[in-house]
Protein backbone atom coordinates (compact mmCIF):
# COMPACT_ATOMS: atom_id res chain seq x y z
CA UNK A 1 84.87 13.15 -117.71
CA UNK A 2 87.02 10.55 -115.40
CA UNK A 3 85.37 8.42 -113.70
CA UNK A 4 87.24 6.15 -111.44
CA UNK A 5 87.07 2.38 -110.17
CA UNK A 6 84.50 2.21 -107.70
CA UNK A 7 83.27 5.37 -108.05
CA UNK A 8 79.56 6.57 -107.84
CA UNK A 9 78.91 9.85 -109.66
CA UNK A 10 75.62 12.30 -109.40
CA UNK A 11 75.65 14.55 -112.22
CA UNK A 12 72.70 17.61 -112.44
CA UNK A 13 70.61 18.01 -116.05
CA UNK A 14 68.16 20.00 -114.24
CA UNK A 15 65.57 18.84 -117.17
CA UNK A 16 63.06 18.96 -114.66
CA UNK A 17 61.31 16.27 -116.21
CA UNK A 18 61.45 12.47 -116.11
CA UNK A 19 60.91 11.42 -119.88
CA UNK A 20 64.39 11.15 -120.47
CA UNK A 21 66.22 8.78 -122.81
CA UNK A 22 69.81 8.42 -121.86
CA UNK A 23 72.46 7.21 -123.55
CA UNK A 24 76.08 6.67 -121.77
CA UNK A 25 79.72 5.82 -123.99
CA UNK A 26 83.09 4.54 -122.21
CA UNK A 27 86.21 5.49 -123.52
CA UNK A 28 89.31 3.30 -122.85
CA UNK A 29 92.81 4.94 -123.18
CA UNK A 30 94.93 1.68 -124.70
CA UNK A 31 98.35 1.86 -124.98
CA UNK A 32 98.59 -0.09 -128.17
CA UNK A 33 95.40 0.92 -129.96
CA UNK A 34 94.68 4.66 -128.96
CA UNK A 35 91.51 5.38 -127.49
CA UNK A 36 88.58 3.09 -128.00
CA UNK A 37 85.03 4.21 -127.40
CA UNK A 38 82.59 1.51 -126.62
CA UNK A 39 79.68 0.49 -124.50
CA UNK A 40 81.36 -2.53 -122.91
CA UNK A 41 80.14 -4.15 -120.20
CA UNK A 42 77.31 -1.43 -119.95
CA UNK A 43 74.91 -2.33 -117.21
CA UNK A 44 77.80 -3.75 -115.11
CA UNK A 45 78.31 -7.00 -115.00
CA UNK A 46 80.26 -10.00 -112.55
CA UNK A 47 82.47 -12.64 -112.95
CA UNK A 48 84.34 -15.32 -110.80
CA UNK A 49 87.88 -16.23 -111.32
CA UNK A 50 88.76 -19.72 -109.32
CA UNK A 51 92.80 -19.57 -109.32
CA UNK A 52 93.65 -22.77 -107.25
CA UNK A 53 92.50 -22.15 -104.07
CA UNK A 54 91.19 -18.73 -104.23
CA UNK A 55 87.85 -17.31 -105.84
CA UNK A 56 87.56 -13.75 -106.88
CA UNK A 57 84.48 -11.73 -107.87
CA UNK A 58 84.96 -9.49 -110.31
CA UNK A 59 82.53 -6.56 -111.03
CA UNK A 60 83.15 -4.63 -114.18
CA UNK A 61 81.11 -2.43 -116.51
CA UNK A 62 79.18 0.95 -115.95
CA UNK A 63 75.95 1.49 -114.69
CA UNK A 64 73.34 4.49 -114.01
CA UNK A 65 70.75 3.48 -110.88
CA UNK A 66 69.00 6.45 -110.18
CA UNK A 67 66.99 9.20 -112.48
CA UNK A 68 64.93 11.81 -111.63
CA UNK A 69 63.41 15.11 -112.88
CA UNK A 70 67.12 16.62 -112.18
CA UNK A 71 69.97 14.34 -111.85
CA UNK A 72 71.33 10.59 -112.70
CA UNK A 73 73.52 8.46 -110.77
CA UNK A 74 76.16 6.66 -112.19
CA UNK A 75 78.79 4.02 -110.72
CA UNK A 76 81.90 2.59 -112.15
CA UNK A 77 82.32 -1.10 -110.96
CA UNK A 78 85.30 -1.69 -108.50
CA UNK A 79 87.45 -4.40 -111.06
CA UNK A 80 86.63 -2.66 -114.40
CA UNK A 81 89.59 -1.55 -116.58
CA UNK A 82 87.37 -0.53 -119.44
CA UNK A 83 85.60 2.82 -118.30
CA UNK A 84 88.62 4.98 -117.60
CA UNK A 85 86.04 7.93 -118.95
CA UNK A 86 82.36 8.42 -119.75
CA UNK A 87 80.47 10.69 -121.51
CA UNK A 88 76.35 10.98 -120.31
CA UNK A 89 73.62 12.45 -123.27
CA UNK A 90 70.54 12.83 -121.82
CA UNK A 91 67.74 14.24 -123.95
CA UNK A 92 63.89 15.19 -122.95
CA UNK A 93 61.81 13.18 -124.98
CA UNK A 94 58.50 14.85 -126.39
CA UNK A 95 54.85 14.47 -125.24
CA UNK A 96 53.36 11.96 -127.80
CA UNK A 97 51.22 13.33 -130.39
C-alpha cells in the first residue's frame, strides 16, 4: 500500500489480542535499479544538514507507535524518499507452553 511523506496510517487486524509480533518492509520504486525492498531507516530516524548558513532537520524512515488488541499506527517521516510503499505482517503469537 502507498504510504506518503508525512503521513500517519491506522490500519485494523482486528486480532483482538495484544501478543503480536509485527514485522513492516519498505519498498522503493528506483528509476535505475527497479524496485528495492528493504527495511531502511526503520524506526525513523533524524539528521541535520548545515548548508552555509542554514540548518535543516531531516526526519526519514518508517515507524509504527501505537498497537493494540485491533489496530497499529504507522507514520512515514516528512523528508524520507525511501518508503514510497509498505507492506505490515502482523501475526498472533501463541500462549507459551
Amino acid at each position: 500500500m502507498e504510504i506518503l511523506q508525512g503521513q500517519i496510517l491506522i490500519l485494523q487486524h482486528n486480532l483482538e489480542s495484544q501478543e503480536l509480533f509485527v514485522y513492516v518492509l519498505g519498498k522503493l520504486e528506483h528509476p535505475t535499479y527497479g524496485d528495492i525492498t528493504h527495511q531502511d531507516y526503520f524506526g525513523g530516524d533524524h539528521f541535520v544538514d548545515e548548508i552555509e548558513l542554514y540548518i535543516t532537520t531531516n526526519f526519514v524512515g518508517v515507524q509504527w507507535d501505537t498497537l493494540n488488541s485491533n489496530e497499529i499506527r504507522l507514520h512515514r517521516m516528512t523528508n524520507d524518499s525511501l518508503w514510497q510503499y509498505i507492506r505490515v505482517l502482523i501475526w498472533e503469537l501463541p500462549p507459551p507452553p
